[in-house]
Protein backbone atom coordinates (compact mmCIF):
# COMPACT_ATOMS: atom_id res chain seq x y z
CA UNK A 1 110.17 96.36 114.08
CA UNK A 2 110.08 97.26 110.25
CA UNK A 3 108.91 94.30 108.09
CA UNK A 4 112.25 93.12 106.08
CA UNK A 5 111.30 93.07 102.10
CA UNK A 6 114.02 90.71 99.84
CA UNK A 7 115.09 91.83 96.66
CA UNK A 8 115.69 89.07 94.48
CA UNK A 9 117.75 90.84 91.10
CA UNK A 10 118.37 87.36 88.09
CA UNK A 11 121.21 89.05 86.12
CA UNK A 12 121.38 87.07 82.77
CA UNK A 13 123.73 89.47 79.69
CA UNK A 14 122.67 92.34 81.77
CA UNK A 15 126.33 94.06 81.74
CA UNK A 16 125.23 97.52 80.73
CA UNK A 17 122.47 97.83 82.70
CA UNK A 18 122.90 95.71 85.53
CA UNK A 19 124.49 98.76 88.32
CA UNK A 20 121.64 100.65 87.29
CA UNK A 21 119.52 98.23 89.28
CA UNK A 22 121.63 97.64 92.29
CA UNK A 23 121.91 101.20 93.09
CA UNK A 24 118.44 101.69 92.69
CA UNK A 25 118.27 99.00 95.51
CA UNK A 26 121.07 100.67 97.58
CA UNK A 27 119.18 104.29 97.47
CA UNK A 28 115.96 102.91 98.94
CA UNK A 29 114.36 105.19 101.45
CA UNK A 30 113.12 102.33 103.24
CA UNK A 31 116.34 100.20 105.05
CA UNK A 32 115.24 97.29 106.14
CA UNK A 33 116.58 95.32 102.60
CA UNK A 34 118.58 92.69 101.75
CA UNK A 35 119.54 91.86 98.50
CA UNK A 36 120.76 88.77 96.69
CA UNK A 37 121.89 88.72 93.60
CA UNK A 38 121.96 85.50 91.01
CA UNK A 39 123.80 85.75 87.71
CA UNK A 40 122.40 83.16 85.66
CA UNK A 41 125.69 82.31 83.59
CA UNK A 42 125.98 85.35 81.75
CA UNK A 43 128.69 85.32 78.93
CA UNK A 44 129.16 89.20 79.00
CA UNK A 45 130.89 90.05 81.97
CA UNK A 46 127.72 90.48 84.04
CA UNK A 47 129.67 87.88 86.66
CA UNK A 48 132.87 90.64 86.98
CA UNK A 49 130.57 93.69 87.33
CA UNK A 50 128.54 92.06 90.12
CA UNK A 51 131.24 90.48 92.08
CA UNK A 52 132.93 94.47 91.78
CA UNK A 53 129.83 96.07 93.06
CA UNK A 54 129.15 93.16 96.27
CA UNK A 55 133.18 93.92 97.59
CA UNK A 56 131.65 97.62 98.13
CA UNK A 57 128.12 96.10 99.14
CA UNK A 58 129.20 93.25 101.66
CA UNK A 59 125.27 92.78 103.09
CA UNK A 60 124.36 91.88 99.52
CA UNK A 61 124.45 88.08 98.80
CA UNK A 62 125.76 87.19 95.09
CA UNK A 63 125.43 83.18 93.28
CA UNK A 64 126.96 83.06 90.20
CA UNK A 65 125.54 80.15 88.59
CA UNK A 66 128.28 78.95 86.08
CA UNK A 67 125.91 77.99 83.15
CA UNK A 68 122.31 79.70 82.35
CA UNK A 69 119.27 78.19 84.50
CA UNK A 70 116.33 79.74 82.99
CA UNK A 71 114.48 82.73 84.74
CA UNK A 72 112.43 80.84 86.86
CA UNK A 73 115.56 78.49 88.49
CA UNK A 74 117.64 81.46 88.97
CA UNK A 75 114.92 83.67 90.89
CA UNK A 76 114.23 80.29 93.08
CA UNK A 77 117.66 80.00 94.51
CA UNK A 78 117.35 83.53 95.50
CA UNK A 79 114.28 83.32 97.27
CA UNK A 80 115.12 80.63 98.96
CA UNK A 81 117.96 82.39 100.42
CA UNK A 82 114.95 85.50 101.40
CA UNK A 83 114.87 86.03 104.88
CA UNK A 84 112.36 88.78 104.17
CA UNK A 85 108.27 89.52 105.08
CA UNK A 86 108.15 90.73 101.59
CA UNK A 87 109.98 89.84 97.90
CA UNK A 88 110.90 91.92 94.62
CA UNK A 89 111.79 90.40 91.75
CA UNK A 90 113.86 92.73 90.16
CA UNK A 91 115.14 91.95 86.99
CA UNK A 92 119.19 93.05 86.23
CA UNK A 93 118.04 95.24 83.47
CA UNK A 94 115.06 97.38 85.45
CA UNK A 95 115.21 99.86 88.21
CA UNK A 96 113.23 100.79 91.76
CA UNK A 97 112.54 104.16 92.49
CA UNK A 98 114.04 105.15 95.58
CA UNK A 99 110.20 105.10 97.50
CA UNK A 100 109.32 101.91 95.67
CA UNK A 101 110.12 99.71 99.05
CA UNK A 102 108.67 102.31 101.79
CA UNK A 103 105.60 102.64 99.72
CA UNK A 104 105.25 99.10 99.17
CA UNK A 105 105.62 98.62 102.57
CA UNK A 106 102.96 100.75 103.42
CA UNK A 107 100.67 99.82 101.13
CA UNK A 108 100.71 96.20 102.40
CA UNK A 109 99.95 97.73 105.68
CA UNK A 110 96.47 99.10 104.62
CA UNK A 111 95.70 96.06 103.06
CA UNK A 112 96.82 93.13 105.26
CA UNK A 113 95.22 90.06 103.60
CA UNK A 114 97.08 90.80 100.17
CA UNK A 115 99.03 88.79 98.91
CA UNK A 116 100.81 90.79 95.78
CA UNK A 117 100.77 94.68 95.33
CA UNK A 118 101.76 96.23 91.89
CA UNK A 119 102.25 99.58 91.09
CA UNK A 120 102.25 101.99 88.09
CA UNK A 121 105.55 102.39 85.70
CA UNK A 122 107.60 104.08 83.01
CA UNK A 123 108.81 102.49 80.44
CA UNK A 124 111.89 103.47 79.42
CA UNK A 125 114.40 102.58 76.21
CA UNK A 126 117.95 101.07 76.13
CA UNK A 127 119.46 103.94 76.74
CA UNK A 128 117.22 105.15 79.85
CA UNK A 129 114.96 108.10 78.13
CA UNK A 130 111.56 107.72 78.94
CA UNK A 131 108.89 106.13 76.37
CA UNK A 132 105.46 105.66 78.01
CA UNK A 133 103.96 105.43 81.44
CA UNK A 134 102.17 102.16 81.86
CA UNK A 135 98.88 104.22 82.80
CA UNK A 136 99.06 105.34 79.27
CA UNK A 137 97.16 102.18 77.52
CA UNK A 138 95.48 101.22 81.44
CA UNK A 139 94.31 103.83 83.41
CA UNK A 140 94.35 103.71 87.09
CA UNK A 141 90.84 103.67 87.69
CA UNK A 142 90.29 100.31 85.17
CA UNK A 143 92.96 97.85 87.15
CA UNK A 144 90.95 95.29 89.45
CA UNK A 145 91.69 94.90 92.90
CA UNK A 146 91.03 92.13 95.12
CA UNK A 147 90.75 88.44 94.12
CA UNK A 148 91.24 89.06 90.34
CA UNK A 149 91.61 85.16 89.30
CA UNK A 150 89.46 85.96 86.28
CA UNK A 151 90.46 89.24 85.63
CA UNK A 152 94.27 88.14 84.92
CA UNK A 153 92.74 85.41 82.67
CA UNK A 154 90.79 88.05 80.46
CA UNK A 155 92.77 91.11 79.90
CA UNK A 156 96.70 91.88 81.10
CA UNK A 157 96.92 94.85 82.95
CA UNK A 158 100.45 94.17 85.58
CA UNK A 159 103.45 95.18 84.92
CA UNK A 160 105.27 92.70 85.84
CA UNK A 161 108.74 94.47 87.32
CA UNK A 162 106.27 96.66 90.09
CA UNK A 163 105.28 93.38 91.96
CA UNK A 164 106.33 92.87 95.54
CA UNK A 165 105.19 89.79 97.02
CA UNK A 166 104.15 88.36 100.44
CA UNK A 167 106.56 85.79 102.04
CA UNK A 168 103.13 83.38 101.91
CA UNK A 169 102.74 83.23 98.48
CA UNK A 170 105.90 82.39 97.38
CA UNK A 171 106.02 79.75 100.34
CA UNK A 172 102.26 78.73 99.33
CA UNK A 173 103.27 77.97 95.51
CA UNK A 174 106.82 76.93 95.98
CA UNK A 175 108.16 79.58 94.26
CA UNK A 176 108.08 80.05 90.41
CA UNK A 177 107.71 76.71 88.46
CA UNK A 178 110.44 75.36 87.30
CA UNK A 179 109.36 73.92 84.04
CA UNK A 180 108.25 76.90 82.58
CA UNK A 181 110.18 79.34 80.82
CA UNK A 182 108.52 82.94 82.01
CA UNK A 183 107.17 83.46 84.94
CA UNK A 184 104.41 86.27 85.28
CA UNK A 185 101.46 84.99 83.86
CA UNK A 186 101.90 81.83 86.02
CA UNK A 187 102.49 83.22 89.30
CA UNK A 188 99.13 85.72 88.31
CA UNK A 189 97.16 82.88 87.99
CA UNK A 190 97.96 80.66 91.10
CA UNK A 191 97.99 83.61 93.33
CA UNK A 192 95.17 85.23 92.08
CA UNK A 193 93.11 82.27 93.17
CA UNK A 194 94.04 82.17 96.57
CA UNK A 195 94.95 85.87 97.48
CA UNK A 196 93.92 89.49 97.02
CA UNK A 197 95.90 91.87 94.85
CA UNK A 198 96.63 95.75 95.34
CA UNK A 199 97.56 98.26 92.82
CA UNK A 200 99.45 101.71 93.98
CA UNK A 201 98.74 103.60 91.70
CA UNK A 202 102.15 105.68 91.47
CA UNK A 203 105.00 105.36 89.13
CA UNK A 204 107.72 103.47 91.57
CA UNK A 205 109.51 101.51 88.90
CA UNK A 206 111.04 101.77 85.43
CA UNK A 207 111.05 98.99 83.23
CA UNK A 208 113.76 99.00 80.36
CA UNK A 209 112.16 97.82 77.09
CA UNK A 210 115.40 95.83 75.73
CA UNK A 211 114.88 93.91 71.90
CA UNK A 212 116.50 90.79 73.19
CA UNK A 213 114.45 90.57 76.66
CA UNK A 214 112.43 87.71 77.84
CA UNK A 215 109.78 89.84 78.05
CA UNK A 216 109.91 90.75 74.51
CA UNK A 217 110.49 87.34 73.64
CA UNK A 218 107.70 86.38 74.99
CA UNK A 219 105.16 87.65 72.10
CA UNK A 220 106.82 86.64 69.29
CA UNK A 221 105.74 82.93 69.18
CA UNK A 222 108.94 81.12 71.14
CA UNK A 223 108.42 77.58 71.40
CA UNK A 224 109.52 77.64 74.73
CA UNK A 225 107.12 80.01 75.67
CA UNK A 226 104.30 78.44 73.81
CA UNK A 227 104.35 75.92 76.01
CA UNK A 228 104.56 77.62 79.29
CA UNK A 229 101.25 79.75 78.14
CA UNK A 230 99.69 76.38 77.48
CA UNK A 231 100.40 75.18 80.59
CA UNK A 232 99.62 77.82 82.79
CA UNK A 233 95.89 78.02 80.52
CA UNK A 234 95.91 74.06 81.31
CA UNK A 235 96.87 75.07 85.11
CA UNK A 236 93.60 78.24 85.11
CA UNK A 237 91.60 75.26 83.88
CA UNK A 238 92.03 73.03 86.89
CA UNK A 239 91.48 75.78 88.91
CA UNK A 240 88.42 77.06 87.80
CA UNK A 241 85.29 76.15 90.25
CA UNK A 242 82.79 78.44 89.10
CA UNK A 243 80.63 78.92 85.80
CA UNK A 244 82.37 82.97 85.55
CA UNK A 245 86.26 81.46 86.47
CA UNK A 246 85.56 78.28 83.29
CA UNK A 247 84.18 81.70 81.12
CA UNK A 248 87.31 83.48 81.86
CA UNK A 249 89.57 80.73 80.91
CA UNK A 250 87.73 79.79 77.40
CA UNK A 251 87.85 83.40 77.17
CA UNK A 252 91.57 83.04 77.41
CA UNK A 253 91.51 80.17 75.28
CA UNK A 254 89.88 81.81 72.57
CA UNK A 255 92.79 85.16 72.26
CA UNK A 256 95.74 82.11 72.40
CA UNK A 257 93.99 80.36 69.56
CA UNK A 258 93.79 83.72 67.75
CA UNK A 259 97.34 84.40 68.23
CA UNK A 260 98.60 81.16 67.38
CA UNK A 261 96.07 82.16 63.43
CA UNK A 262 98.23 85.12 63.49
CA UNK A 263 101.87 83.27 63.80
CA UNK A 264 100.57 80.68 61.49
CA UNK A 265 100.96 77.96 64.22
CA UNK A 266 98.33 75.35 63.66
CA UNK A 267 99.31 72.82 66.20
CA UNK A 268 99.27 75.02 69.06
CA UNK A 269 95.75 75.72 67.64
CA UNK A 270 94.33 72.52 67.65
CA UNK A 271 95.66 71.90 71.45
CA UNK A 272 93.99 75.08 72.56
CA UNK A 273 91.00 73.80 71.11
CA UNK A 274 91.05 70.62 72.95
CA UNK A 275 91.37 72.72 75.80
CA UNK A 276 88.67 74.88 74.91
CA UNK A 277 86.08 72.22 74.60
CA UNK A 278 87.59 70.93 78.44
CA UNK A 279 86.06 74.09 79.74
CA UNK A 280 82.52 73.46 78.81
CA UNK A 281 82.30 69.83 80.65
């Protein structure tokens, strides 16, 4: 029997985008799918579209959560609804080539023991026209395989969107953590530390670059998402057993304090230099 892969898709003000990614779910090669949806109390009339799309789509699951969660609640009461081997997270705004599953799929079957395989992407603008290929700024032949704890702490190199994850990981960490507000960098560094990586290096997925995104969001000095980098750099801390793993977090240390120079945000400096000096006890 074909391993079943979930496809979480967290709609939050995705209304113009948002069918894109369901039908790139519906025209998967591979059939052994199921999809639930969670719209995270969109204002925009994500709620509408969806609800449309699952009278058509009655296998597809849909929560409509009647105020906004946060990323990482919303994905969580999806995936705990995953009856699947495998999970995507698949945000409402990006789309899945129509191999991305039934190469996924396959890939995990060459390399048993992994625990999260990522692939290569375009990037594409608002509109859908094409703007880079993430193999562009990191080439296939520089991405780490394997147990990479210290290679997600030194340099990023994921895209986040091409991820498809083992059941056991999720189970293992409990999901994404609830207290933070982004979730990549988090679930990279727990993982990482318990269970190998693999990188397919095709394009499977298209990530829409969108000004308002989390992802976006994410680099221009949030105060929410100040704190979740802290904490996951606090989390790689506790971690770290090794001499190299305590290098690659002060590494890490050091480019947060140097961002936080750049954005002119001293406090967040000073904790990540009470941090820093943690990591040479």
């Amino acid at each position: 029997m074909s391993p079943k892969v979930s496809v979480v898709c967290v709609c939050y003000q995705h209304a113009r985008f948002v069918l894109d990614a369901l039908e790139s779910v519906a025209a998967q090669t591979y059939k052994s799918v199921e999809l639930i949806i969670v719209d995270d109390g969109s204002t925009d009339g994500s709620a509408a579209i969806l609800r449309a799309w699952v009278e058509n789509h009655p296998t597809a699951k849909l929560i409509v959560n009647p105020q906004n969660l946060g990323y990482c609640k919303a994905f969580n009461l999806g995936w705990r609804l995953c009856s699947g081997n495998y999970v995507i997270d698949l945000a409402g705004d990006d789309i899945l080539l129509p191999t991305r599953i039934e190469k996924g799929v396959a890939a995990f079957g060459t390399a048993p023991r992994a625990g999260v395989q990522f692939t290569d992407a375009l990037y594409i603008s608002e509109n859908g026209a094409v703007l880079s290929r993430h193999s562009d700024r990191f080439a296939d032949a520089t991405i780490p395989q394997g147990f990479i704890f210290t290679d997600v702490l030194r340099r990023y190199f994921i895209c986040s969107p091409t991820m498809m994850m083992s059941r056991e990981v999720l189970e293992k960490l409990g999901g994404y953590d609830e207290t933070l507000s982004y979730e990549d960098f988090d679930l990279w560094v727990r993982a990482a530390r318990d269970f190998p990586f693999h990188y397919l290096p095709e394009v499977l997925v298209k990530k829409r670059i969108v000004s308002r995104s989390l992802s976006v969001q994410q680099f221009r000095g949030v105060a929410a998402h100040n704190q979740t980098t802290f904490c996951v750099c606090r989390k790689a801390l506790a971690l770290a057993a090794t001499s190299e793993e305590k290098s690659a977090v002060r590494y890490r240390l050091m480019y947060e304090a140097w961002q936080c120079i750049k954005r002119g945000q001293l406090s967040w400096l000073a904790r990540y230099g009470g941090l820093w000096l943690r990591a040479w006890a």
